[in-house]
C-alpha atoms as a PDB file:
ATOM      1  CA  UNK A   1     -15.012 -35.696  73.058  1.00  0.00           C
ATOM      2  CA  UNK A   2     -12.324 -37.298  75.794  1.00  0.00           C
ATOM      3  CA  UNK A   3      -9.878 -35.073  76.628  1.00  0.00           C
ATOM      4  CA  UNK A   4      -6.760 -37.008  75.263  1.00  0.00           C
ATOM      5  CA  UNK A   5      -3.818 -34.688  75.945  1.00  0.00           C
ATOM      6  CA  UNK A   6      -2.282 -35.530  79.605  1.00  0.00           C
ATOM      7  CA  UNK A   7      -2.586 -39.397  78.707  1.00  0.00           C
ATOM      8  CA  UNK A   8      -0.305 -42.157  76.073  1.00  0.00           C
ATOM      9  CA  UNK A   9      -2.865 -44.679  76.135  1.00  0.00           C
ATOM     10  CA  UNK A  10      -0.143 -46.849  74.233  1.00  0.00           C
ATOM     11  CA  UNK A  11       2.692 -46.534  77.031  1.00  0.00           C
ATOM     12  CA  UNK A  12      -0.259 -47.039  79.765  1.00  0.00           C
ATOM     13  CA  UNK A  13      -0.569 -50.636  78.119  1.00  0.00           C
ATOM     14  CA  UNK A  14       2.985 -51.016  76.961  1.00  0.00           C
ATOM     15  CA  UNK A  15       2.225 -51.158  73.084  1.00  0.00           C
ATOM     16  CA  UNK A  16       3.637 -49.562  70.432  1.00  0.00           C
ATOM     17  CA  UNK A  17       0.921 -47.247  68.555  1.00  0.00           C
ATOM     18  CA  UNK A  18       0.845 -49.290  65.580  1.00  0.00           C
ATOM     19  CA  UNK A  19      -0.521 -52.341  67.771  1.00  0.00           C
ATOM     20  CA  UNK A  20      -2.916 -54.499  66.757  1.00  0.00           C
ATOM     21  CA  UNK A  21      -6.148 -55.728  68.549  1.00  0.00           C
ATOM     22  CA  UNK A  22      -5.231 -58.737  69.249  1.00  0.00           C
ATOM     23  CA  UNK A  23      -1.946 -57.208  70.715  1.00  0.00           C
ATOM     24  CA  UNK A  24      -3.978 -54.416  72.778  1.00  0.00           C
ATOM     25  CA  UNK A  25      -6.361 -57.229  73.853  1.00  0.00           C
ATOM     26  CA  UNK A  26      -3.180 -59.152  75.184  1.00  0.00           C
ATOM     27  CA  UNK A  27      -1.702 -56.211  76.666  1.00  0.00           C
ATOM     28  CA  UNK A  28      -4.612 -55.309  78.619  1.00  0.00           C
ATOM     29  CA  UNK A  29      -5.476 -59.038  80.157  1.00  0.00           C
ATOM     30  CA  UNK A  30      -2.078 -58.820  81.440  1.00  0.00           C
ATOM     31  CA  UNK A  31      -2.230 -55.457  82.804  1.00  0.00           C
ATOM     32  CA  UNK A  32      -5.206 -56.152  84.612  1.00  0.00           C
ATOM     33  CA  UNK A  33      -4.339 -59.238  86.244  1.00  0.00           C
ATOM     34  CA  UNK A  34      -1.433 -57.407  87.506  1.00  0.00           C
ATOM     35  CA  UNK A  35      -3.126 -53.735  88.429  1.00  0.00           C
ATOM     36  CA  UNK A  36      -6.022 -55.561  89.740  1.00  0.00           C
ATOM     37  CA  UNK A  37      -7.786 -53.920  93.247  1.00  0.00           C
ATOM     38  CA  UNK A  38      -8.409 -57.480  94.671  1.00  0.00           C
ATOM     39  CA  UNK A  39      -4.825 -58.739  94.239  1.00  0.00           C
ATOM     40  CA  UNK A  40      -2.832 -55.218  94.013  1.00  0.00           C
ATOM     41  CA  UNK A  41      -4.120 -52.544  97.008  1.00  0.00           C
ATOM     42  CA  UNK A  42      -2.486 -49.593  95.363  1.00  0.00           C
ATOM     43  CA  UNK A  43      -4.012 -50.847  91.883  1.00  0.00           C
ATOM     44  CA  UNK A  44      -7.447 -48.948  91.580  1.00  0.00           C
ATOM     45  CA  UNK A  45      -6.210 -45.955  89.842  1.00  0.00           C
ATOM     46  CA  UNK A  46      -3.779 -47.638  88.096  1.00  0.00           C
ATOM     47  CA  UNK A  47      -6.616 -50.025  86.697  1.00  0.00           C
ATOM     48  CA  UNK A  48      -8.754 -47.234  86.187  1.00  0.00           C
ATOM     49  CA  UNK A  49      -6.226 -45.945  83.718  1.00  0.00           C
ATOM     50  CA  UNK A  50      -5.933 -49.571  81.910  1.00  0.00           C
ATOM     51  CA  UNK A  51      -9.478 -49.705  81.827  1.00  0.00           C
ATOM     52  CA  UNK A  52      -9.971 -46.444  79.906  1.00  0.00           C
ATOM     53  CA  UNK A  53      -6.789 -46.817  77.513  1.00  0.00           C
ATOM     54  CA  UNK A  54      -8.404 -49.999  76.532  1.00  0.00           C
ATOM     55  CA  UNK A  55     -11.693 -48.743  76.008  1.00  0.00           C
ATOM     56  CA  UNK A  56     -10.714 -45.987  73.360  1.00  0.00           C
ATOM     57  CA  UNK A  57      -8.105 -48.048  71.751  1.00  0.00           C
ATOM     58  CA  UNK A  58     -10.141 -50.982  71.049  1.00  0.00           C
ATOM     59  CA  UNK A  59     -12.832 -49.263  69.680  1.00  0.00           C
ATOM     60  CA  UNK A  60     -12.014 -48.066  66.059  1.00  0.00           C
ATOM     61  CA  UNK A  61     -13.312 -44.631  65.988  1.00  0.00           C
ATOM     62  CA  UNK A  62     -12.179 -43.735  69.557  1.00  0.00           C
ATOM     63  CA  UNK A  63      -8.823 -44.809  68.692  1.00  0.00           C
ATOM     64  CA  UNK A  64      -8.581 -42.775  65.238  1.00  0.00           C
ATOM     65  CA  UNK A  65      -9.984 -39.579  67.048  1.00  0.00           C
ATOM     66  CA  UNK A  66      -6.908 -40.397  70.024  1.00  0.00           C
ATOM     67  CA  UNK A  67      -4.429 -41.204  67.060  1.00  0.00           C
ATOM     68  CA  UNK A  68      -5.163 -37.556  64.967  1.00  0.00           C
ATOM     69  CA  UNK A  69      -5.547 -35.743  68.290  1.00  0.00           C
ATOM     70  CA  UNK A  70      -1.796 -36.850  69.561  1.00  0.00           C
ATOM     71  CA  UNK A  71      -0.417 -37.605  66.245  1.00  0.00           C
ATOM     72  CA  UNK A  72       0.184 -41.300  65.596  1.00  0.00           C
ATOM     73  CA  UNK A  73      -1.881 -40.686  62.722  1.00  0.00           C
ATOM     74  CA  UNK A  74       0.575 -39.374  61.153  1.00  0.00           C
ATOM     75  CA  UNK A  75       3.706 -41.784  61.985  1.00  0.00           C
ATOM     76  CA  UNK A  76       1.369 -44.772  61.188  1.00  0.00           C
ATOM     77  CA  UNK A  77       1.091 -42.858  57.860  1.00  0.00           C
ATOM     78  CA  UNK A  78       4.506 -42.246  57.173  1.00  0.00           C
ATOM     79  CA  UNK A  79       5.652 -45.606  58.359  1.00  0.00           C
ATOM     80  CA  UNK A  80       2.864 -47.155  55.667  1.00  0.00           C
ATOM     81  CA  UNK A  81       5.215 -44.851  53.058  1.00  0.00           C
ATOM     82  CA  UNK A  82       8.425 -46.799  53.787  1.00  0.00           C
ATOM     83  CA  UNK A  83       6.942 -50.162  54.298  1.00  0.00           C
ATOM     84  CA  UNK A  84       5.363 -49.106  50.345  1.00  0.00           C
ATOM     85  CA  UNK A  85       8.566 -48.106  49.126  1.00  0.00           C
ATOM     86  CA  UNK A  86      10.987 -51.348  50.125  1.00  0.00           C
ATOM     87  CA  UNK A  87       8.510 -53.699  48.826  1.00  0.00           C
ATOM     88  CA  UNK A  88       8.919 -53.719  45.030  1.00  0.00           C
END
């Protein structure tokens, strides 16, 4: 298992952590056209982190294992509650 703790893969992309995958899709073409090594020198690590913030929030399971571990789950959930109890 990644170790999650020292990184907000959401703020890395600029999303809000009840994105969508089209949104984190957007989020990262943009990022990396902007972080990229060939047209940003100071870019590598930068794009390194893009690269891996994308890769665990696209994929489903990686991103509910990142979500319990730092505990979006939970304000997804509770944000799911409210949404339930204005729509009658």
């Amino acid at each position: 298992m990644k170790n999650y703790a020292s990184k907000d893969y959401y703020k890395i992309l600029g999303l809000n952590y009840d994105a969508k995958p089209e949104d984190i899709k957007k989020a990262f073409r943009r990022a990396t056209v902007k972080y990229h090594p060939d047209v940003n020198k100071n870019g590598e690590k930068i794009f390194m982190e893009i690269k891996e913030a994308y890769e665990v929030l696209i994929d489903e399971n990686e991103r509910k294992n990142y979500d319990f571990i730092k505990g979006y789950d939970v304000l997804k959930r509770q944000k799911q509650q409210q949404k339930k109890q204005h729509t009658y």
